[in-house]
N, C-alpha and C. Protein backbone atom coordinates (compact mmCIF):
# COMPACT_ATOMS: atom_id res chain seq x y z
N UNK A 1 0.85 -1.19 0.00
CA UNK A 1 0.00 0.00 0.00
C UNK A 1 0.88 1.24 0.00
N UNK A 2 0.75 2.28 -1.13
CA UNK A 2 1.46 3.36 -0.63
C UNK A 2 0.38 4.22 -0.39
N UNK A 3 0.86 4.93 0.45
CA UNK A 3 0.14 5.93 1.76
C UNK A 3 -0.07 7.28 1.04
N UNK A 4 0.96 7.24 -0.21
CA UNK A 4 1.14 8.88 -0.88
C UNK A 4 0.99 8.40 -2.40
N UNK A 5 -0.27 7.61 -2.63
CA UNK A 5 -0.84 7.49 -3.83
C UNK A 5 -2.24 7.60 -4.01
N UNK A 6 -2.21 8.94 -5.60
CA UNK A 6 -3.51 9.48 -5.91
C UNK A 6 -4.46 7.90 -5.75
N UNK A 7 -3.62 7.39 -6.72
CA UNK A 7 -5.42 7.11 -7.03
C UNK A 7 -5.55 5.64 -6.18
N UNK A 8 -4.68 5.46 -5.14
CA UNK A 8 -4.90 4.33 -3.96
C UNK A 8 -6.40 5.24 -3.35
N UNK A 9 -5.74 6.55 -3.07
CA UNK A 9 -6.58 7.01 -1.76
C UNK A 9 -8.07 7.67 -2.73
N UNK A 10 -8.06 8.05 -4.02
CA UNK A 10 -9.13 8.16 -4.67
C UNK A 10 -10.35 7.14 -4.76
N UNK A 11 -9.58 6.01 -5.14
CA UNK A 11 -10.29 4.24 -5.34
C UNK A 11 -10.83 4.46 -3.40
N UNK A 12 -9.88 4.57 -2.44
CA UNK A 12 -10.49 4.84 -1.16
C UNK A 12 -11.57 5.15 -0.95
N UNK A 13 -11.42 6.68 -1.38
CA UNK A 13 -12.91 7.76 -0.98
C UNK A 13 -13.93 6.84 -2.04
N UNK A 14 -13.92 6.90 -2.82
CA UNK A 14 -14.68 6.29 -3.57
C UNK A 14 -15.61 5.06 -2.93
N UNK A 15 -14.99 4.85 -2.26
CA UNK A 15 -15.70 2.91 -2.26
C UNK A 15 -16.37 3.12 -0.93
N UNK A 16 -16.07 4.01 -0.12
CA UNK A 16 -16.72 4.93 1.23
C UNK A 16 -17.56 5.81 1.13
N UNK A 17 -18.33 5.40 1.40
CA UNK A 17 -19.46 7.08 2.11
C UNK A 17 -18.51 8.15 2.38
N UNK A 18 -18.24 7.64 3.73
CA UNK A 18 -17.13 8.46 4.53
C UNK A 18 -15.71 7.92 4.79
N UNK A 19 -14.84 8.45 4.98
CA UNK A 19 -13.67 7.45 5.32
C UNK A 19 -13.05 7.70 6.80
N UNK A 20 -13.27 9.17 6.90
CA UNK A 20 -13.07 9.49 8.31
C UNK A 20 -14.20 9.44 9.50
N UNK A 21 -14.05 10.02 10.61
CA UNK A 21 -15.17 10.55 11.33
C UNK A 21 -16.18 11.51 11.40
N UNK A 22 -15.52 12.58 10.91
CA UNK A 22 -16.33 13.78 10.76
C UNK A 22 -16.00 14.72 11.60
N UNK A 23 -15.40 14.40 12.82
CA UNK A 23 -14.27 15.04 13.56
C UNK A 23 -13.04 15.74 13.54
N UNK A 24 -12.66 16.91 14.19
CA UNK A 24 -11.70 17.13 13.91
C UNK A 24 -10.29 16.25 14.43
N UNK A 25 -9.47 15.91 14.15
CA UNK A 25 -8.10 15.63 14.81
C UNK A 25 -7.62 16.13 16.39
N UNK A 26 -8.02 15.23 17.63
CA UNK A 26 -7.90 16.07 18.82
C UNK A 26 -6.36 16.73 19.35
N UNK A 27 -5.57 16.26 18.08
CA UNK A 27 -4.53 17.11 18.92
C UNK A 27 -4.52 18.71 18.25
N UNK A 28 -5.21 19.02 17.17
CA UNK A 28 -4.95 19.92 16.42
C UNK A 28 -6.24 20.64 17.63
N UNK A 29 -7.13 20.51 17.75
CA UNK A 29 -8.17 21.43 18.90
C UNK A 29 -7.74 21.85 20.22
N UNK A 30 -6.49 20.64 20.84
CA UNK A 30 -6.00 20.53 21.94
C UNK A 30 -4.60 21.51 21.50
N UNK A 31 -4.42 21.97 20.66
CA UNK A 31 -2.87 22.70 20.18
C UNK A 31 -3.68 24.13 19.51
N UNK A 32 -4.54 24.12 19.10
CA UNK A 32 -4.61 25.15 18.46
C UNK A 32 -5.72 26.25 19.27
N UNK A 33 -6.62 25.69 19.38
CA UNK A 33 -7.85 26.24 20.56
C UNK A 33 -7.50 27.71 21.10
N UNK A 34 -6.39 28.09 21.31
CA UNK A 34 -5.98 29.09 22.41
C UNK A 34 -5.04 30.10 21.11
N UNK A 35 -5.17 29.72 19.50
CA UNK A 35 -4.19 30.49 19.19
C UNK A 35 -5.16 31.45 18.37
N UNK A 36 -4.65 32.84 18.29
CA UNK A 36 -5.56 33.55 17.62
C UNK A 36 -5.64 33.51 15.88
N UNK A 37 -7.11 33.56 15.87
CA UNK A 37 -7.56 32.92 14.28
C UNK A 37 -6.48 33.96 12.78
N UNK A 38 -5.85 33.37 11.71
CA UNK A 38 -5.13 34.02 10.87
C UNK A 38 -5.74 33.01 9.82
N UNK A 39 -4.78 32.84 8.93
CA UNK A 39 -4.12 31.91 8.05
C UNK A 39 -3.92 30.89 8.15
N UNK A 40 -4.48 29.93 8.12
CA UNK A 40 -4.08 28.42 8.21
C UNK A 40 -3.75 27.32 6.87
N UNK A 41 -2.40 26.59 6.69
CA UNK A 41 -2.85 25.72 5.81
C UNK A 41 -3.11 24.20 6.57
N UNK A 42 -4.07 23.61 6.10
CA UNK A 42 -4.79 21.86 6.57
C UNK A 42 -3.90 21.53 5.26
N UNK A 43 -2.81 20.39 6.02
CA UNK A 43 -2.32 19.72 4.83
C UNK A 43 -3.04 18.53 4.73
N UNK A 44 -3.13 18.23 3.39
CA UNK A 44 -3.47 16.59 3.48
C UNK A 44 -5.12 16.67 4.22
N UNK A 45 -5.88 17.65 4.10
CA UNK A 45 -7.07 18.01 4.32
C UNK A 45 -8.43 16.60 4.39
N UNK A 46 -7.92 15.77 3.62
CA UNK A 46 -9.15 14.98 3.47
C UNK A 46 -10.21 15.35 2.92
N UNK A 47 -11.80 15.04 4.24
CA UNK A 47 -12.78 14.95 4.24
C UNK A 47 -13.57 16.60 4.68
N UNK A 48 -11.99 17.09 4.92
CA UNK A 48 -12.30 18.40 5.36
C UNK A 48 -12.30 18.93 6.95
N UNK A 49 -12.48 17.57 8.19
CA UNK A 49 -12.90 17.90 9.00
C UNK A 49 -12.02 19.11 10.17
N UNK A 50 -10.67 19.10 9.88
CA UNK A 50 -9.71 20.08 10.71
C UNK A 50 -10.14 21.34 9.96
N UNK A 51 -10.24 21.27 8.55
CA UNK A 51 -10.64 22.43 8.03
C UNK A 51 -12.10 23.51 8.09
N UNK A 52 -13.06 22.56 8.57
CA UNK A 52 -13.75 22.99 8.86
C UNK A 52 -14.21 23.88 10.43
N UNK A 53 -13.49 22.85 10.86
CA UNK A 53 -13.02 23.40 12.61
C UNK A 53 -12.68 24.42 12.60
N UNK A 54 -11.76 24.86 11.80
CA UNK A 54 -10.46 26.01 11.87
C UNK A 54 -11.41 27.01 11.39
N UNK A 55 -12.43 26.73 10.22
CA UNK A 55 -13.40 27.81 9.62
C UNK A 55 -13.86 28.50 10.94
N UNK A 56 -14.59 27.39 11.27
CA UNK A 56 -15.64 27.23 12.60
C UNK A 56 -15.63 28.46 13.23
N UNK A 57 -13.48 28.58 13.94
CA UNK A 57 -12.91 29.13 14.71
C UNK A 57 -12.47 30.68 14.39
N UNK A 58 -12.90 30.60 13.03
CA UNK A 58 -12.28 32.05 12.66
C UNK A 58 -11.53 31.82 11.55
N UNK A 59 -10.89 31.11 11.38
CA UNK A 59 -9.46 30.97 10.55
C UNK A 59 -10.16 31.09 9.06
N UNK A 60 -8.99 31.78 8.52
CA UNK A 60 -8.94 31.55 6.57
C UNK A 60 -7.89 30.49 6.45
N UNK A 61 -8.81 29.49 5.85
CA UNK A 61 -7.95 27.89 5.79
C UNK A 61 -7.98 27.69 4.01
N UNK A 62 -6.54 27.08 3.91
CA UNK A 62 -6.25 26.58 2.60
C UNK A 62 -6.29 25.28 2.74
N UNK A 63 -7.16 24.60 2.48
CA UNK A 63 -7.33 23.19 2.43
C UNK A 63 -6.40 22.72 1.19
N UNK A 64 -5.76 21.37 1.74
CA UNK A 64 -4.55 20.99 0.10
C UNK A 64 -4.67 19.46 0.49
N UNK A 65 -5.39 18.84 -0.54
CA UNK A 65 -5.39 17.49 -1.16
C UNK A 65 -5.19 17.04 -2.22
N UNK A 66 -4.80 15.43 -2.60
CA UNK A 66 -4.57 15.53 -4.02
C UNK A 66 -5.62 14.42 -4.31
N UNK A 67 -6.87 14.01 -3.53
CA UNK A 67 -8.09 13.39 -3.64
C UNK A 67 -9.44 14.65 -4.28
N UNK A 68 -9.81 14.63 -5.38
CA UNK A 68 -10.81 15.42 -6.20
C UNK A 68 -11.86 14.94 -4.94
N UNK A 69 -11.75 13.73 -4.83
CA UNK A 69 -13.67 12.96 -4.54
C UNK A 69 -13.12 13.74 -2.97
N UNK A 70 -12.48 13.45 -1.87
CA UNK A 70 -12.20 14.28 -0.69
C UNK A 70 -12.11 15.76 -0.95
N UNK A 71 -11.88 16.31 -1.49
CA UNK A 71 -12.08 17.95 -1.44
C UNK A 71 -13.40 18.44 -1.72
N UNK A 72 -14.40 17.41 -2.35
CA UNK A 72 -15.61 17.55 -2.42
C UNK A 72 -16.58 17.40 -1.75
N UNK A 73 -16.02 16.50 -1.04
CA UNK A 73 -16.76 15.98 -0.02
C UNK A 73 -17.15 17.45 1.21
N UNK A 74 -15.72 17.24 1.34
CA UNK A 74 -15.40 18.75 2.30
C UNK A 74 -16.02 19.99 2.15
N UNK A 75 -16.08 20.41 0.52
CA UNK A 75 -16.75 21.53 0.50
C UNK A 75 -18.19 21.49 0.43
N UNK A 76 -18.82 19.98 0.31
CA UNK A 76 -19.74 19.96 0.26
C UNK A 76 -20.71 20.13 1.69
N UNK A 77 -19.25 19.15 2.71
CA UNK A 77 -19.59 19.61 4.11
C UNK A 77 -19.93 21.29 4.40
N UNK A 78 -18.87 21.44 3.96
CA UNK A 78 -18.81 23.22 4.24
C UNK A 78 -19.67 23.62 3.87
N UNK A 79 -20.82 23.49 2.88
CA UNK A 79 -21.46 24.11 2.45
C UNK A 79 -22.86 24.15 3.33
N UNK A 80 -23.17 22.23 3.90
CA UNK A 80 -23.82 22.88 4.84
C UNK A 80 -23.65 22.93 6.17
N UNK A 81 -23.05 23.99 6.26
CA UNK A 81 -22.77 24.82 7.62
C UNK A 81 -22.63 26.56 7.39
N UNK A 82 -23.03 26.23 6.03
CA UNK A 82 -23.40 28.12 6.26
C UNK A 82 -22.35 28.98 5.17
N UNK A 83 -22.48 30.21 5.07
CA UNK A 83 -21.59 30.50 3.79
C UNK A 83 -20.49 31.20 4.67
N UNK A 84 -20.72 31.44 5.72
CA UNK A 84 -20.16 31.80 6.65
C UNK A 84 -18.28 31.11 6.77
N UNK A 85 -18.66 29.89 7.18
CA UNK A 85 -17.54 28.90 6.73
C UNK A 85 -17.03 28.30 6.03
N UNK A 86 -18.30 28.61 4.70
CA UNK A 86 -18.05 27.84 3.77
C UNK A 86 -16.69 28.95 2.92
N UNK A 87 -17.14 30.27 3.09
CA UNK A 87 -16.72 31.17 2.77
C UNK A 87 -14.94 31.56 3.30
N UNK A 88 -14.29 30.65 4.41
CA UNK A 88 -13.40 30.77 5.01
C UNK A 88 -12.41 29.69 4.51
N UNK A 89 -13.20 28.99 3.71
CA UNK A 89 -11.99 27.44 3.21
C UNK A 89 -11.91 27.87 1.70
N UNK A 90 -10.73 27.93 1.21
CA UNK A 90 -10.20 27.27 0.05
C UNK A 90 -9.37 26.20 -0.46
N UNK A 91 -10.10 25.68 -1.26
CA UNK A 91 -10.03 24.46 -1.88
C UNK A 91 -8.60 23.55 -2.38
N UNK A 92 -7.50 23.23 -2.44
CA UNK A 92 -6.93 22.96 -3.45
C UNK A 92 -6.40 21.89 -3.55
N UNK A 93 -6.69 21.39 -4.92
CA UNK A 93 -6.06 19.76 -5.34
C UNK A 93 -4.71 20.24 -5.70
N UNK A 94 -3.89 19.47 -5.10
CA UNK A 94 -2.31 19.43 -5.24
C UNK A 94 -1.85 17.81 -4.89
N UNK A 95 -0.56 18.06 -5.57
CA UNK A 95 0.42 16.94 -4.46
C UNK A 95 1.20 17.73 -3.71
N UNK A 96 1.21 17.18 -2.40
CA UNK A 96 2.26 17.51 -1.81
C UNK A 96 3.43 17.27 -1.56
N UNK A 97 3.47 16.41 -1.86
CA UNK A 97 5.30 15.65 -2.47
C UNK A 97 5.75 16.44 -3.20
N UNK A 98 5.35 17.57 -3.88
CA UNK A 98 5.98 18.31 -4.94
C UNK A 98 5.33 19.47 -4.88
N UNK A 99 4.04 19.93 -4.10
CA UNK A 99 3.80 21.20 -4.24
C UNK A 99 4.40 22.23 -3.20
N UNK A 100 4.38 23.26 -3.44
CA UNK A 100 5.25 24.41 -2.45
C UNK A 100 4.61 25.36 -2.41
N UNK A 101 3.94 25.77 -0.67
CA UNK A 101 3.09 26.68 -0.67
C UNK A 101 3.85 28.02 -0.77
N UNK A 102 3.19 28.78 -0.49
CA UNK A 102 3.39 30.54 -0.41
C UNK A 102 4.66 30.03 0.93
N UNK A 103 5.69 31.03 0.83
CA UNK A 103 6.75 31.03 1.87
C UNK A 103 6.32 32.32 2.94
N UNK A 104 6.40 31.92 4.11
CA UNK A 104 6.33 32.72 4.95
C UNK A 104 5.35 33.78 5.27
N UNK A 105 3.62 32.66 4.63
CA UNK A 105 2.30 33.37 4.82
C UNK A 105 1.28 32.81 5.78
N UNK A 106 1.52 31.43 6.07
CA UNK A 106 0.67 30.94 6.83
C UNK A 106 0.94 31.32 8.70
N UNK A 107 -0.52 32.01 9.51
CA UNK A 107 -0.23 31.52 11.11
C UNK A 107 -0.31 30.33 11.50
N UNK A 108 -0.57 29.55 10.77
CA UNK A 108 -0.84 27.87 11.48
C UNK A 108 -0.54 26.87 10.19
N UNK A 109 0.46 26.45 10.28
CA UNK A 109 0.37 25.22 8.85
C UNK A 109 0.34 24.14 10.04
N UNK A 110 -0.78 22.83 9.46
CA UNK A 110 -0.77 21.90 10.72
C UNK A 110 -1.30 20.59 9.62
N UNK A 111 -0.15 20.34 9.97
CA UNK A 111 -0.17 18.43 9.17
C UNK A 111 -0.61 17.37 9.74
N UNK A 112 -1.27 16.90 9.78
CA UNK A 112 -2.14 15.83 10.74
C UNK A 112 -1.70 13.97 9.83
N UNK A 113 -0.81 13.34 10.31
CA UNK A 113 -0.96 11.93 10.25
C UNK A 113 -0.27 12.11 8.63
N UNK A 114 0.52 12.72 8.42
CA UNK A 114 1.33 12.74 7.09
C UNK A 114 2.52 11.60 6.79
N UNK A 115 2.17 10.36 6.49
CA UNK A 115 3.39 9.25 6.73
C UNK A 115 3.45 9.17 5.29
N UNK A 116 5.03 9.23 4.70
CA UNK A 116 6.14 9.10 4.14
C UNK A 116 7.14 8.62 3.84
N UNK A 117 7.93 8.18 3.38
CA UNK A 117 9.08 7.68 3.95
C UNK A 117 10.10 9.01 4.36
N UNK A 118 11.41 8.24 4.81
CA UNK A 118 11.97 9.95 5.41
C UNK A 118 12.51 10.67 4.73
N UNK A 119 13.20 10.25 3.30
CA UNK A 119 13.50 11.64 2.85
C UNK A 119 11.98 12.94 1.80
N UNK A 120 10.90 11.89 1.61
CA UNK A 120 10.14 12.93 0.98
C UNK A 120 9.50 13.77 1.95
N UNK A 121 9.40 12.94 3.02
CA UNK A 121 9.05 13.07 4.75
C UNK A 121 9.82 14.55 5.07
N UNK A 122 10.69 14.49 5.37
CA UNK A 122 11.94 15.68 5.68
C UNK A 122 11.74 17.07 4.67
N UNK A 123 11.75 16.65 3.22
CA UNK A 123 11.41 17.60 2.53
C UNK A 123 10.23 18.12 2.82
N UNK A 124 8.96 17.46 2.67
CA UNK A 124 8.02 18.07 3.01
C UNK A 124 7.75 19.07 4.01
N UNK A 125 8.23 18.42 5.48
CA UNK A 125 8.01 18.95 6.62
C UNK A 125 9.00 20.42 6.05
N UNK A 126 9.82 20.38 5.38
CA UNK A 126 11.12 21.28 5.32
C UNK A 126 10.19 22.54 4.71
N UNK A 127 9.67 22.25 3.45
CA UNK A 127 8.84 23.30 2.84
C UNK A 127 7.42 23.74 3.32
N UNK A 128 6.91 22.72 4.84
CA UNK A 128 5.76 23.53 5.39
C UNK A 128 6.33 24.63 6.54
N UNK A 129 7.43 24.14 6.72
CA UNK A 129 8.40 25.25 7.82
C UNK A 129 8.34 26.75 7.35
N UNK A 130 8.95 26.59 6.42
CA UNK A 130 9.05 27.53 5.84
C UNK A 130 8.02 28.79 4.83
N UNK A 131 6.98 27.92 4.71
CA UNK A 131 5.59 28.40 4.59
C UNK A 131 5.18 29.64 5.93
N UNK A 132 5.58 28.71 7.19
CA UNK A 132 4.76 29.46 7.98
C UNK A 132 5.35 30.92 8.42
N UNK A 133 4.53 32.09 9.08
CA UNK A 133 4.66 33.79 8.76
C UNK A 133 5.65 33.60 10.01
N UNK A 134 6.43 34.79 10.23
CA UNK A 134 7.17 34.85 11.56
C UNK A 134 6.10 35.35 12.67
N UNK A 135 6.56 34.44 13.77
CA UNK A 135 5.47 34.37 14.73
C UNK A 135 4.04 33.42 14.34
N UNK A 136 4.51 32.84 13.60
CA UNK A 136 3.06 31.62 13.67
C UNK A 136 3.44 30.66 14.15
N UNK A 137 2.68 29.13 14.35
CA UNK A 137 3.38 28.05 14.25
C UNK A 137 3.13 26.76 13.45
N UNK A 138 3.75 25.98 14.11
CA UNK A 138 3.65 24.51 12.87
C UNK A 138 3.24 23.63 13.89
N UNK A 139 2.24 22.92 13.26
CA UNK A 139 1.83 21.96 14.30
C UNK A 139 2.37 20.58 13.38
N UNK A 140 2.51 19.26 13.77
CA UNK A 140 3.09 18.38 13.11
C UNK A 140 2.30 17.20 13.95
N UNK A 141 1.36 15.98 13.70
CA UNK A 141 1.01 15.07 14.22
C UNK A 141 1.56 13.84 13.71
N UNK A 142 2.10 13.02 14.29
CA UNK A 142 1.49 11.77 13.66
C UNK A 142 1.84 9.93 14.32
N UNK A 143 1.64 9.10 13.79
CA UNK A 143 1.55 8.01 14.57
C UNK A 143 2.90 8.08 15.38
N UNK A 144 3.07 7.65 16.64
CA UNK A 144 4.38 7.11 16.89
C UNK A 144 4.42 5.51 16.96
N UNK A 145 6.24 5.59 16.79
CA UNK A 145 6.94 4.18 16.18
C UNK A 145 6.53 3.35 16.92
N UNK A 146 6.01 3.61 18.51
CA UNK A 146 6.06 2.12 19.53
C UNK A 146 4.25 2.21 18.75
N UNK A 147 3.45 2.60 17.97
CA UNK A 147 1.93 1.89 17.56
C UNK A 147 2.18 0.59 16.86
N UNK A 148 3.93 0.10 16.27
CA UNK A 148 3.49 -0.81 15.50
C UNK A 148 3.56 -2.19 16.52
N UNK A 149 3.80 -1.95 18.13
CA UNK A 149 3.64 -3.32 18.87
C UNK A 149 1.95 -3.07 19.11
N UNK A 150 1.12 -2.40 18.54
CA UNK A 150 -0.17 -2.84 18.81
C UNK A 150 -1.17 -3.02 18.05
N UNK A 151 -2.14 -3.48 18.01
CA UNK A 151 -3.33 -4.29 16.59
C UNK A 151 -3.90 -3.66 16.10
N UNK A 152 -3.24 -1.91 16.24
CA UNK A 152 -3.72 -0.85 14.77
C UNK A 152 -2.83 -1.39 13.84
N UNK A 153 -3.15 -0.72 12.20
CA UNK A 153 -2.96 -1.08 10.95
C UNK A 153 -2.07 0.12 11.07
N UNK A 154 -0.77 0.14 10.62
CA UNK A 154 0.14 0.69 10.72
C UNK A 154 0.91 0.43 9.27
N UNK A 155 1.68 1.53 8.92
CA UNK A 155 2.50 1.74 7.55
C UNK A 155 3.86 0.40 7.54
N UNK A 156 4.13 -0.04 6.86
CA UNK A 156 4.54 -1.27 6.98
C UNK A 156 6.33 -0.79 6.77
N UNK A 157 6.60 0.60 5.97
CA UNK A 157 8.17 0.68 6.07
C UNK A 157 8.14 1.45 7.69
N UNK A 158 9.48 0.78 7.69
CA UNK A 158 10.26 1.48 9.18
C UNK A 158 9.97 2.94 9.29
N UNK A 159 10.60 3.38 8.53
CA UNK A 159 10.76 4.79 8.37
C UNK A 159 9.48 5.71 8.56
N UNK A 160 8.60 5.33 7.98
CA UNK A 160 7.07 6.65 7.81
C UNK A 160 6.56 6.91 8.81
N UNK A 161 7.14 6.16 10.12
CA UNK A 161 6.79 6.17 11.57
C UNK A 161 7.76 7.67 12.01
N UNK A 162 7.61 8.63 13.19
CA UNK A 162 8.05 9.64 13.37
C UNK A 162 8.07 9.98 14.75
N UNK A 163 8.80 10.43 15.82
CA UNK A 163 8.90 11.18 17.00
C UNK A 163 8.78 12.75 17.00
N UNK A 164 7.89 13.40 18.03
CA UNK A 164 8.09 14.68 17.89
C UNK A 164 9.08 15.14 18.23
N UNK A 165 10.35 14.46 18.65
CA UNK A 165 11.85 15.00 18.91
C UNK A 165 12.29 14.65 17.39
N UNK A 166 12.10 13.71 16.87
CA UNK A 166 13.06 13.90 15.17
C UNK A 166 12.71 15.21 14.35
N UNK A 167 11.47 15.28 14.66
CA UNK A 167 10.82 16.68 13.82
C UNK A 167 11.36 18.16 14.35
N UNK A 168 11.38 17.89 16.02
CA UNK A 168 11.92 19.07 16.05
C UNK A 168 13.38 19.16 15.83
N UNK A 169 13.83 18.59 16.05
CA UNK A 169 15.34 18.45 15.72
C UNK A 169 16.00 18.80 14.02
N UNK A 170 14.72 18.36 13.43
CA UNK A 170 14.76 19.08 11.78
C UNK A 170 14.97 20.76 12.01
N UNK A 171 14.40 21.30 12.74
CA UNK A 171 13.85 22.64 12.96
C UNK A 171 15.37 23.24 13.17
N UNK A 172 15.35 24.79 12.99
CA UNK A 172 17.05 25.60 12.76
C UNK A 172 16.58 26.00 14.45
N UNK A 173 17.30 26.07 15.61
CA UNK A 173 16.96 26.21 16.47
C UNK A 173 16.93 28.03 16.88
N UNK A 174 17.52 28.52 15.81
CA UNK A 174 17.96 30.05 15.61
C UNK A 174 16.87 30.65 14.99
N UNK A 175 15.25 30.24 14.48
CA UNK A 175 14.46 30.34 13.70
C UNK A 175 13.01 29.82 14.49
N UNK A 176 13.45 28.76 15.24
CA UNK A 176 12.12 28.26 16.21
C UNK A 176 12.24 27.93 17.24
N UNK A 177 11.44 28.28 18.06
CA UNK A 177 11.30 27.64 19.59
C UNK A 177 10.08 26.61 19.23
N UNK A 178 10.62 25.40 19.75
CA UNK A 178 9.75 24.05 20.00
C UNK A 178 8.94 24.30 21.50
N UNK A 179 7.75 24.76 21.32
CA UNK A 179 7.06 24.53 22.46
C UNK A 179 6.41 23.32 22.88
N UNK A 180 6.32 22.26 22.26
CA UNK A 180 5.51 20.98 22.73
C UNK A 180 6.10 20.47 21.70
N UNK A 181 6.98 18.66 22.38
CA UNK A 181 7.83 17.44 21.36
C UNK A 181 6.95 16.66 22.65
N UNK A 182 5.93 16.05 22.54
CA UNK A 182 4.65 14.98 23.21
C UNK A 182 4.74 13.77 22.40
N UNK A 183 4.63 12.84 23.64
CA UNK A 183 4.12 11.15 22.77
C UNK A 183 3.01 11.49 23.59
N UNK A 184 1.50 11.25 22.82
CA UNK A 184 0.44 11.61 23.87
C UNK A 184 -0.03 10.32 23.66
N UNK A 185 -0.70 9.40 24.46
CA UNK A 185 -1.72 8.01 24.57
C UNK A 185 -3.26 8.72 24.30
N UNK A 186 -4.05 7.71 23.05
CA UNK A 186 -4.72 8.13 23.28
C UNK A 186 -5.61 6.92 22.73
N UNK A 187 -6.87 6.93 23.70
CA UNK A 187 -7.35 5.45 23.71
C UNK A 187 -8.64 5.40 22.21
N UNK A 188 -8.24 3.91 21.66
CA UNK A 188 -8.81 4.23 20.26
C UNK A 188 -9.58 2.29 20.34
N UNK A 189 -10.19 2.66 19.22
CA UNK A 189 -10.93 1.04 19.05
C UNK A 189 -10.02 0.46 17.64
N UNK A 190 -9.28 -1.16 18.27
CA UNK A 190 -8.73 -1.88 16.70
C UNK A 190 -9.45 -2.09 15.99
N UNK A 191 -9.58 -2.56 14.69
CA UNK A 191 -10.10 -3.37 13.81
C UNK A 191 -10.55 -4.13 13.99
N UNK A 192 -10.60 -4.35 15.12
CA UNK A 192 -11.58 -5.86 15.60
C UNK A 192 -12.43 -5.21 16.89
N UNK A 193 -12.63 -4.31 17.17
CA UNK A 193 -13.10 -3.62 18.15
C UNK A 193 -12.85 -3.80 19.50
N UNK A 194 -11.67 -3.94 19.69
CA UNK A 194 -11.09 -3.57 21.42
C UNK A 194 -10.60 -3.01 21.56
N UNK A 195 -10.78 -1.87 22.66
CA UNK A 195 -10.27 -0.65 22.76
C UNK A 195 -8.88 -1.15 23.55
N UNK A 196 -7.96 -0.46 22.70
CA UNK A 196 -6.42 -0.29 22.97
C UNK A 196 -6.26 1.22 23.23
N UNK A 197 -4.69 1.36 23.39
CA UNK A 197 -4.11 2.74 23.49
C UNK A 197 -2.56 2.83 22.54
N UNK A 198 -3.14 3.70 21.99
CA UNK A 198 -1.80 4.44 20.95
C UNK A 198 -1.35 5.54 21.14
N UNK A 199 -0.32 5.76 20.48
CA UNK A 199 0.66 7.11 20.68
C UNK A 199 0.35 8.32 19.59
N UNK A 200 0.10 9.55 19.69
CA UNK A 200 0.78 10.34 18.68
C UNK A 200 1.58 10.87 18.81
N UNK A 201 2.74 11.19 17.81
CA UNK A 201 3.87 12.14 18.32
C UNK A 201 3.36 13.80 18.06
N UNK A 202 3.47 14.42 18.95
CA UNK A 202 2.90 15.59 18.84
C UNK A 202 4.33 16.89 18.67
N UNK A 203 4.18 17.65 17.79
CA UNK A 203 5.24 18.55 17.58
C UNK A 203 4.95 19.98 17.21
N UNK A 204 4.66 20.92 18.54
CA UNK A 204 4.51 22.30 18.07
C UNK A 204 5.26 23.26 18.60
N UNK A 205 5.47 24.39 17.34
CA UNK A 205 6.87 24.99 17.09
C UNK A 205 6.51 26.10 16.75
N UNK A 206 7.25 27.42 17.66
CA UNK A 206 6.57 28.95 17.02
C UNK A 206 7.62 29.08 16.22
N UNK A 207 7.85 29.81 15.31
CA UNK A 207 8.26 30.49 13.99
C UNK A 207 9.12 31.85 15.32
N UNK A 208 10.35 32.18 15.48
CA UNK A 208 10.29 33.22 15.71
C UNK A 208 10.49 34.78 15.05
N UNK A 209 9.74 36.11 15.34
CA UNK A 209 9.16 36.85 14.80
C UNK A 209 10.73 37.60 14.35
């Protein structure tokens, strides 16, 4: 399975109603909640649901997927909830393996569950860094390495697994203060429905001004 293929995750949405929850991502509500509303980019946006949150909250969000049938979905969400929010998201089909946002415009670029291997991994994270405005920050989620001793479905190379200390450690330390490198537990249902507990690595980082 690759994790960073169109038309794996297209054939996906497709064959689903829904694929997610409809929820936002709780570390991005639990990280962001308290920051004042700007610019946001939702990488890897999906179904829409962080993006819609962020509307919710105030934010002008650039939603970026490279799923047509998921960005539709999303705006279709958005749509009903008012023009209000609907009016606060823009849309865009991209790859992100290769696309490069605006440098040094976003207050919040926040990547939620972005697995890779590590060098497109590194790049990526490298060019959402640098996206974000001085004085914003970067939020960075995603599985940690000890999920693959438990009976979630997990990315099968070594590598696409991540710590919020490797990420920050990417970071120029002359350019950012790392305010939160978290393994947070957080209790989830397997594939077979017993509730276990998994990790995310959590990584948020102000831009300094």
């Amino acid at each position: 399975m690759d994790l960073f293929d169109e038309v794996f995750w297209e054939e996906r949405y497709r064959s689903n109603a829904a694929v997610w929850s409809g929820r936002p991502n709780p570390q991005l509500v639990a990280e962001a909640s308290d920051l004042a509303a700007g610019a946001a980019l939702d990488v890897g946006s999906g179904e829409g649901a962080d993006a819609l949150w962020l509307a919710s909250q105030g934010w002008q969000v650039t939603a970026v997927d490279f799923s047509t049938t998921a960005l539709r979905r999303g705006a279709e969400h958005a749509g009903s909830l008012g023009a209000d929010v609907a009016g606060r998201i823009h849309w865009v089909h991209a790859d992100l393996t290769t696309w490069a946002p605006p440098e040094r415009h976003f207050d919040l670029v926040s990547a939620q569950f972005m697995h890779l291997a590590e060098a497109p991994r590194q790049a990526l994270f490298a060019r959402l860094a640098t996206a974000v405005a001085p004085g914003g920050t970067l939020l960075i989620v995603g599985h940690h390495p000890s999920d693959r001793h438990t009976t979630m479905s997990r990315p099968s190379m070594s590598d696409m697994l991540f710590t919020a200390e490797q990420v920050g450690d990417s970071l120029d330390p002359a350019q950012w203060d790392v305010l939160v490198a978290d393994t947070r537990p957080r209790a989830v249902n397997d594939p077979e429905g017993r509730e276990i507990t998994i990790h995310d690595a959590v990584l948020r980082a102000r831009k300094r001004p």
